[in-house]
N, C-alpha and C. Protein backbone atom coordinates (compact mmCIF):
# COMPACT_ATOMS: atom_id res chain seq x y z
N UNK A 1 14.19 8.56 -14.83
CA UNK A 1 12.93 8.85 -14.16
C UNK A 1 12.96 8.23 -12.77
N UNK A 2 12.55 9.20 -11.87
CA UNK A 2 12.36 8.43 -10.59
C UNK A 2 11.44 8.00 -10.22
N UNK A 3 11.30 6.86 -8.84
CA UNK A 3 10.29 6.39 -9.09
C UNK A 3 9.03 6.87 -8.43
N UNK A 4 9.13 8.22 -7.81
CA UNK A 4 8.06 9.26 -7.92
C UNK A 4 7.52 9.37 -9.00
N UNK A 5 7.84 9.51 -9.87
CA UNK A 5 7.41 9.80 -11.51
C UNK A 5 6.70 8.78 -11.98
N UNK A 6 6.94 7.89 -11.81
CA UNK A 6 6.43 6.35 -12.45
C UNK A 6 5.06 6.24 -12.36
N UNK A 7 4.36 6.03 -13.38
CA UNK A 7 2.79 6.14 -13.21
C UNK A 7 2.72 4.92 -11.60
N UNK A 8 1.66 5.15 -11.00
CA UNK A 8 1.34 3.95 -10.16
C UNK A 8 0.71 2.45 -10.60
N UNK A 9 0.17 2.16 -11.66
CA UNK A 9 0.21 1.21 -12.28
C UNK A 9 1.15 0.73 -12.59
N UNK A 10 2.59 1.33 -13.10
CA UNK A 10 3.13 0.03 -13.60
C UNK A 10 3.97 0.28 -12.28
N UNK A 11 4.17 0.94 -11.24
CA UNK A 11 4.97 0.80 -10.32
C UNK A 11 4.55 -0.33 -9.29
N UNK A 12 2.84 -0.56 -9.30
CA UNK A 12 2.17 -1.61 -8.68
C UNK A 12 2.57 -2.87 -8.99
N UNK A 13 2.38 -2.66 -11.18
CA UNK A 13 2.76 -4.22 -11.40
C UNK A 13 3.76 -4.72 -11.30
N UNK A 14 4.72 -3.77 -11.42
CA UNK A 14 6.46 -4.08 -11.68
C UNK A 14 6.66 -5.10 -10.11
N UNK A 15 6.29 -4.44 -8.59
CA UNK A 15 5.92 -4.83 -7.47
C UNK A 15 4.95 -6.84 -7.68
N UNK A 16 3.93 -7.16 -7.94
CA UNK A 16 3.18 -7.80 -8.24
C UNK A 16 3.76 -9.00 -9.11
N UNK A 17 4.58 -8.71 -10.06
CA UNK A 17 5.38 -9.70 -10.48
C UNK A 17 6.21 -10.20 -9.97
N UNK A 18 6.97 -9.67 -9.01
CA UNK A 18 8.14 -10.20 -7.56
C UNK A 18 7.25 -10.82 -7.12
N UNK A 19 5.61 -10.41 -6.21
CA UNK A 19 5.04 -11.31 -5.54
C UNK A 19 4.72 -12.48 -5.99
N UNK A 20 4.18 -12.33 -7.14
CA UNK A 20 4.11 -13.43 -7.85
C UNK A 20 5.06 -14.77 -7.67
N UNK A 21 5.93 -13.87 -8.05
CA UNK A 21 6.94 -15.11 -8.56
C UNK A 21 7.32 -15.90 -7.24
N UNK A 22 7.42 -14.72 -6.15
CA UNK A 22 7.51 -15.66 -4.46
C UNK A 22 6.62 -16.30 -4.10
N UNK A 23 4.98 -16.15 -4.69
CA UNK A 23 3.94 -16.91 -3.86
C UNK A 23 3.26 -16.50 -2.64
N UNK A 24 3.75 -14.98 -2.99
CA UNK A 24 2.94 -14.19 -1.66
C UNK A 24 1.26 -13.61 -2.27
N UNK A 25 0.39 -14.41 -1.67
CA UNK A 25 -0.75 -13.52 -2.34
C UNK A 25 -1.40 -12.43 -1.87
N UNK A 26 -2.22 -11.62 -2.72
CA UNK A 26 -2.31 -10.26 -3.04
C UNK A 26 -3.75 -9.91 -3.41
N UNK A 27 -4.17 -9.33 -3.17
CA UNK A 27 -5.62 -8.86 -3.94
C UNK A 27 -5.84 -6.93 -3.78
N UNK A 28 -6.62 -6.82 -4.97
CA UNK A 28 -6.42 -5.27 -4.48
C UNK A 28 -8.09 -5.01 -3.94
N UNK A 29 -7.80 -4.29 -3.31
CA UNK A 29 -9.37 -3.52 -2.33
C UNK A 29 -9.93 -2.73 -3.59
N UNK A 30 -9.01 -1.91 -3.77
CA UNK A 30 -8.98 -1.00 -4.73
C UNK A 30 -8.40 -0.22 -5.87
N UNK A 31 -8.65 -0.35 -7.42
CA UNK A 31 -7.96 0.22 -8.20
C UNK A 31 -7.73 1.35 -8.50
N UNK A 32 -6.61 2.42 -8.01
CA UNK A 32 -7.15 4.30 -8.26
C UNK A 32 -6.73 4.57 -9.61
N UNK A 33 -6.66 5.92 -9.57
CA UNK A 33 -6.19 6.55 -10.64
C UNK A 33 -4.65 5.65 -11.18
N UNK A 34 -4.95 5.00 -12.59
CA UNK A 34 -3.73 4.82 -13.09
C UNK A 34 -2.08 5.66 -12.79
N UNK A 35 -2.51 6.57 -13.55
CA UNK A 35 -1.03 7.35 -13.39
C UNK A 35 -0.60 8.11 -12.23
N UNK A 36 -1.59 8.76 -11.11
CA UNK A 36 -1.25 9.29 -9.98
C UNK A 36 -1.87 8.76 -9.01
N UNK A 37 -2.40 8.11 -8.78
CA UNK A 37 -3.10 7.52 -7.16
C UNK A 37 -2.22 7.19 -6.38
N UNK A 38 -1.83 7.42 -5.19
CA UNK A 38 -1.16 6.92 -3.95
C UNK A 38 -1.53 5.57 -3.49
N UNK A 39 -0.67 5.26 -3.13
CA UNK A 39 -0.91 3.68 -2.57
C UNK A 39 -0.98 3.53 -1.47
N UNK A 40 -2.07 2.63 -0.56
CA UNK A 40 -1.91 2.34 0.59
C UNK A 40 -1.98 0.66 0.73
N UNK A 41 -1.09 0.49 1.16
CA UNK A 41 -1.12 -1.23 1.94
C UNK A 41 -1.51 -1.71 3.14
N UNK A 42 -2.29 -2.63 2.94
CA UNK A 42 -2.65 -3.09 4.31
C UNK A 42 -1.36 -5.09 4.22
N UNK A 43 -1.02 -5.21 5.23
CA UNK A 43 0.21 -6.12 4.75
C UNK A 43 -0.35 -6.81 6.24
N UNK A 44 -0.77 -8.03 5.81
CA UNK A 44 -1.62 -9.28 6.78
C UNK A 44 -1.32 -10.08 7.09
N UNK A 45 -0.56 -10.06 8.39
CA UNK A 45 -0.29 -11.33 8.94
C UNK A 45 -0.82 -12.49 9.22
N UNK A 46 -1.91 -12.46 8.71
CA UNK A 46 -2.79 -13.89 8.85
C UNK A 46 -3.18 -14.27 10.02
N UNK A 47 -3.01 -13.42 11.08
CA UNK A 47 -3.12 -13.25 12.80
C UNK A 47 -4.51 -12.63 13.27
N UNK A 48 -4.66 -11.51 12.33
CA UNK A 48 -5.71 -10.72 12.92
C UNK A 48 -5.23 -9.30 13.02
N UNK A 49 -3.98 -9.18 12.87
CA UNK A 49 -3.43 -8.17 13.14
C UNK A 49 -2.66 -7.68 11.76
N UNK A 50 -2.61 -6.48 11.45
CA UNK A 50 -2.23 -5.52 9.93
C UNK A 50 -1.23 -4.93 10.32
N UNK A 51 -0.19 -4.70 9.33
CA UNK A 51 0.21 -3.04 9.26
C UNK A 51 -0.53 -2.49 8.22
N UNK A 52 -0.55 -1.38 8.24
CA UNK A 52 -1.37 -0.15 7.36
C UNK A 52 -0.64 0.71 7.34
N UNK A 53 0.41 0.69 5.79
CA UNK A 53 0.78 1.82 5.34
C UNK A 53 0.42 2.46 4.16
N UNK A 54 0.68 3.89 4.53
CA UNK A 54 0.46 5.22 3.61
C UNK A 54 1.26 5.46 2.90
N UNK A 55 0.99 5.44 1.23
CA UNK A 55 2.18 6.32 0.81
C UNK A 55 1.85 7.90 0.91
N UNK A 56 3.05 8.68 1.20
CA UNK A 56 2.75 10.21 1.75
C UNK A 56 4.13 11.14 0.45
N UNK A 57 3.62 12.15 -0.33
CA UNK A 57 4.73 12.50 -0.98
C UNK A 57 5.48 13.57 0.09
N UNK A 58 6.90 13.62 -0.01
CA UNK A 58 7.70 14.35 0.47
C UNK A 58 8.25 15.94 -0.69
N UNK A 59 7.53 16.53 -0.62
CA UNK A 59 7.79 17.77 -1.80
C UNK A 59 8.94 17.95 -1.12
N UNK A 60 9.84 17.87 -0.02
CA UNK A 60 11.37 18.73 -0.17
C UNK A 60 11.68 17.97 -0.94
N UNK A 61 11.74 16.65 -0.92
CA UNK A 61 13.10 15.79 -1.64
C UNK A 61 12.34 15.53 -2.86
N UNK A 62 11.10 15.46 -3.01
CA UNK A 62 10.34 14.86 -4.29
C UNK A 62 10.67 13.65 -4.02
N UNK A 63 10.11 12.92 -3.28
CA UNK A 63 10.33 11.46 -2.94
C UNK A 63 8.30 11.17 -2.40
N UNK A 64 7.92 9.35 -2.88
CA UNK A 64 7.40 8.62 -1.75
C UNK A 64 8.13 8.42 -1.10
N UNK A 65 7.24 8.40 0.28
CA UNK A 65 7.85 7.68 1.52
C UNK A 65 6.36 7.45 2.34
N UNK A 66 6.51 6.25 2.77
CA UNK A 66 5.90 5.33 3.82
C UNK A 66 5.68 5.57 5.03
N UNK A 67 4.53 5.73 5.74
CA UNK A 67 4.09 5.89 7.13
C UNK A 67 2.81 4.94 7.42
N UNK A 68 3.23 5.07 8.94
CA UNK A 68 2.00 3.98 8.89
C UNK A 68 0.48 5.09 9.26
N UNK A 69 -0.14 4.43 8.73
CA UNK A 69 -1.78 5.16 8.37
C UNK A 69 -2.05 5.21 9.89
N UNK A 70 -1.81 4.35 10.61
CA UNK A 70 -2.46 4.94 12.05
C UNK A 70 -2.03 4.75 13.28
N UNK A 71 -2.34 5.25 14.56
CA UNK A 71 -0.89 5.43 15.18
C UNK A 71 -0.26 4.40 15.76
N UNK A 72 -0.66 2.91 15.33
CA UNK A 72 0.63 2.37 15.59
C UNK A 72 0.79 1.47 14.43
N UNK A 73 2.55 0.54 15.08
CA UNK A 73 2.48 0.04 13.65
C UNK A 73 1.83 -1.09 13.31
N UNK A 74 1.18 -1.85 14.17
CA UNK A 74 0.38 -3.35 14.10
C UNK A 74 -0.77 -3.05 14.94
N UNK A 75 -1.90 -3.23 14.15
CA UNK A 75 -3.24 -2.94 14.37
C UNK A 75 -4.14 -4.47 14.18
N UNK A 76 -5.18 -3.96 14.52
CA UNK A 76 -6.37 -4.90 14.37
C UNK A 76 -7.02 -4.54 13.19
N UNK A 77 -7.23 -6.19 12.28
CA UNK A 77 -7.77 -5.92 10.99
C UNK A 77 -8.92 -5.26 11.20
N UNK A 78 -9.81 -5.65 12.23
CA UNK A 78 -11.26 -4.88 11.80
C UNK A 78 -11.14 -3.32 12.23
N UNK A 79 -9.87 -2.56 12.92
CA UNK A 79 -9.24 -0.82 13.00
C UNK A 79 -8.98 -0.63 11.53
N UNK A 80 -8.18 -1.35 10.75
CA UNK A 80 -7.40 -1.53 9.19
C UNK A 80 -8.07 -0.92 8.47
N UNK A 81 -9.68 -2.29 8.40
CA UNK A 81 -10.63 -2.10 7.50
C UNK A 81 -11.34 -1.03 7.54
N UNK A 82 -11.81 -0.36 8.64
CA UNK A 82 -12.21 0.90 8.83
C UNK A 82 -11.91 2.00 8.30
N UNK A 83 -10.62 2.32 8.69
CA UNK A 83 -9.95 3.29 7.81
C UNK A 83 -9.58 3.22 6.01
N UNK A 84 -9.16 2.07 5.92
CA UNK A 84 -9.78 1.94 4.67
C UNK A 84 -10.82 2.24 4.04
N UNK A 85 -12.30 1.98 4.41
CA UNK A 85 -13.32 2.53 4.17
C UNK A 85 -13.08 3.98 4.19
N UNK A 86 -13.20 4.23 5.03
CA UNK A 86 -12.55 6.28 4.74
C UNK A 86 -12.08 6.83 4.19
N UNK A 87 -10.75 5.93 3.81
CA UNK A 87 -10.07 6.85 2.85
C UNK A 87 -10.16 6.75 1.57
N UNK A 88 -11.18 5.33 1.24
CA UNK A 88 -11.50 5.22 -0.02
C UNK A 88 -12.66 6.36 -0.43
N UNK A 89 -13.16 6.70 0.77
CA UNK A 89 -14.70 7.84 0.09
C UNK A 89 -13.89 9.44 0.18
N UNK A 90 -12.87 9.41 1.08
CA UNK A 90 -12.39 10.61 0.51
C UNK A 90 -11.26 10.29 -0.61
N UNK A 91 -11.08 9.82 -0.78
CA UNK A 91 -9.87 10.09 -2.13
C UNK A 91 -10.35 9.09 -3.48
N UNK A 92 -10.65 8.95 -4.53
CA UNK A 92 -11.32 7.69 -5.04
C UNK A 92 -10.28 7.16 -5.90
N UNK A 93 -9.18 8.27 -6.09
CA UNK A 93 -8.23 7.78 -7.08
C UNK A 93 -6.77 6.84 -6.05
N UNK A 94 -7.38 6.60 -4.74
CA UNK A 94 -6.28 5.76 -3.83
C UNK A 94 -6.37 4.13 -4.42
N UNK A 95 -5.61 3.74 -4.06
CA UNK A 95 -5.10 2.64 -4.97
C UNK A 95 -4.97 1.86 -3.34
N UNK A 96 -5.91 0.69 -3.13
CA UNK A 96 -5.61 -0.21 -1.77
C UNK A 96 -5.12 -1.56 -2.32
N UNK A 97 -3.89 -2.04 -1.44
CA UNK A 97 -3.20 -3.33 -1.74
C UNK A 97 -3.31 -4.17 -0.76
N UNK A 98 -4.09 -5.43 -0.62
CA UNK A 98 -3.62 -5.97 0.53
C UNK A 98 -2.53 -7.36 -0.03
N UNK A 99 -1.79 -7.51 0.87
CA UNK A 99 -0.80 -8.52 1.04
C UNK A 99 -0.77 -9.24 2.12
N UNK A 100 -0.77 -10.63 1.79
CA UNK A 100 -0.94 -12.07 2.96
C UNK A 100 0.50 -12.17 2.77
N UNK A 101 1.23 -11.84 4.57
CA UNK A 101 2.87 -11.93 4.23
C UNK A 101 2.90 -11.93 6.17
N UNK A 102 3.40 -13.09 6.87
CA UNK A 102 3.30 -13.44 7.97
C UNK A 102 3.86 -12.45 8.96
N UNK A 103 5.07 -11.96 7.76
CA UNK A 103 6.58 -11.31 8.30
C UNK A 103 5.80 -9.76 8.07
N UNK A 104 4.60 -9.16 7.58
CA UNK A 104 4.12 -8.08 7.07
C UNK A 104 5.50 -7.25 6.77
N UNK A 105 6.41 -7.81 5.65
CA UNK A 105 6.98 -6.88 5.07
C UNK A 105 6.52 -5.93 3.93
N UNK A 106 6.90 -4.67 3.85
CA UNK A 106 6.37 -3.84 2.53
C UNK A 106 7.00 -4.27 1.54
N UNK A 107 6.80 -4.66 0.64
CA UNK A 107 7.58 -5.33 -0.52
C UNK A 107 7.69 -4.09 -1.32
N UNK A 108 7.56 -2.82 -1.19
CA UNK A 108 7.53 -1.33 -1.70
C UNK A 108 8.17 -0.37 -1.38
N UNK A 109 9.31 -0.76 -0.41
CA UNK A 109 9.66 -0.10 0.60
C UNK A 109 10.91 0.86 0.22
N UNK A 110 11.45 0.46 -1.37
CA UNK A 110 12.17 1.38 -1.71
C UNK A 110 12.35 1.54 -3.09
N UNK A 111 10.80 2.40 -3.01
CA UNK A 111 10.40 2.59 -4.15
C UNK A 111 9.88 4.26 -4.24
């Protein structure tokens, strides 16, 4: 099974237990649809400043893949939070992650 396939719950937790175990903390904005909700991360440098990525499916390859939600790649949390708000009232089954990580790496990134 690839990990397109993988419900998003346990692809979240499987993710969440690495953080764990490093001491990176985590909270979710929002819980979506168990088995299909898309994920978006907001990944917080503790600065003031976000990345905000999208997961986006790729139907040629049948793959996730990662973009950033807006047009650049390091934003201002209170731009972040905004869009967040949005995309939580259009989609309800989106799944929001934020991560306190200085380096704002995606810890999802090949998944």
């Amino acid at each position: 099974m690839s990990g397109a396939q993988l419900p998003t719950a346990l692809l979240v937790e499987g993710h969440l237990t690495n953080l764990t175990a490093k001491g990176t903390f985590y909270y979710f904005i929002q819980k979506g649809n168990p088995s299909s909700g898309l994920l978006l991360l907001k990944l917080n440098g503790l600065n003031g400043d976000v990345r905000l990525l999208a997961q986006e499916r790729d139907f040629i390859e049948d793959t996730l893949v990662w973009v950033n939600a807006l047009d650049k790649e390091i934003v201002e949390e209170a731009k972040a939070d905004a869009y967040i708000e949005r995309a939580i009232s259009r989609d309800p089954d989106l799944w929001v992650l934020e991560i306190e990580d200085t380096e704002m790496n995606n810890p999802f990134e090949h998944t």
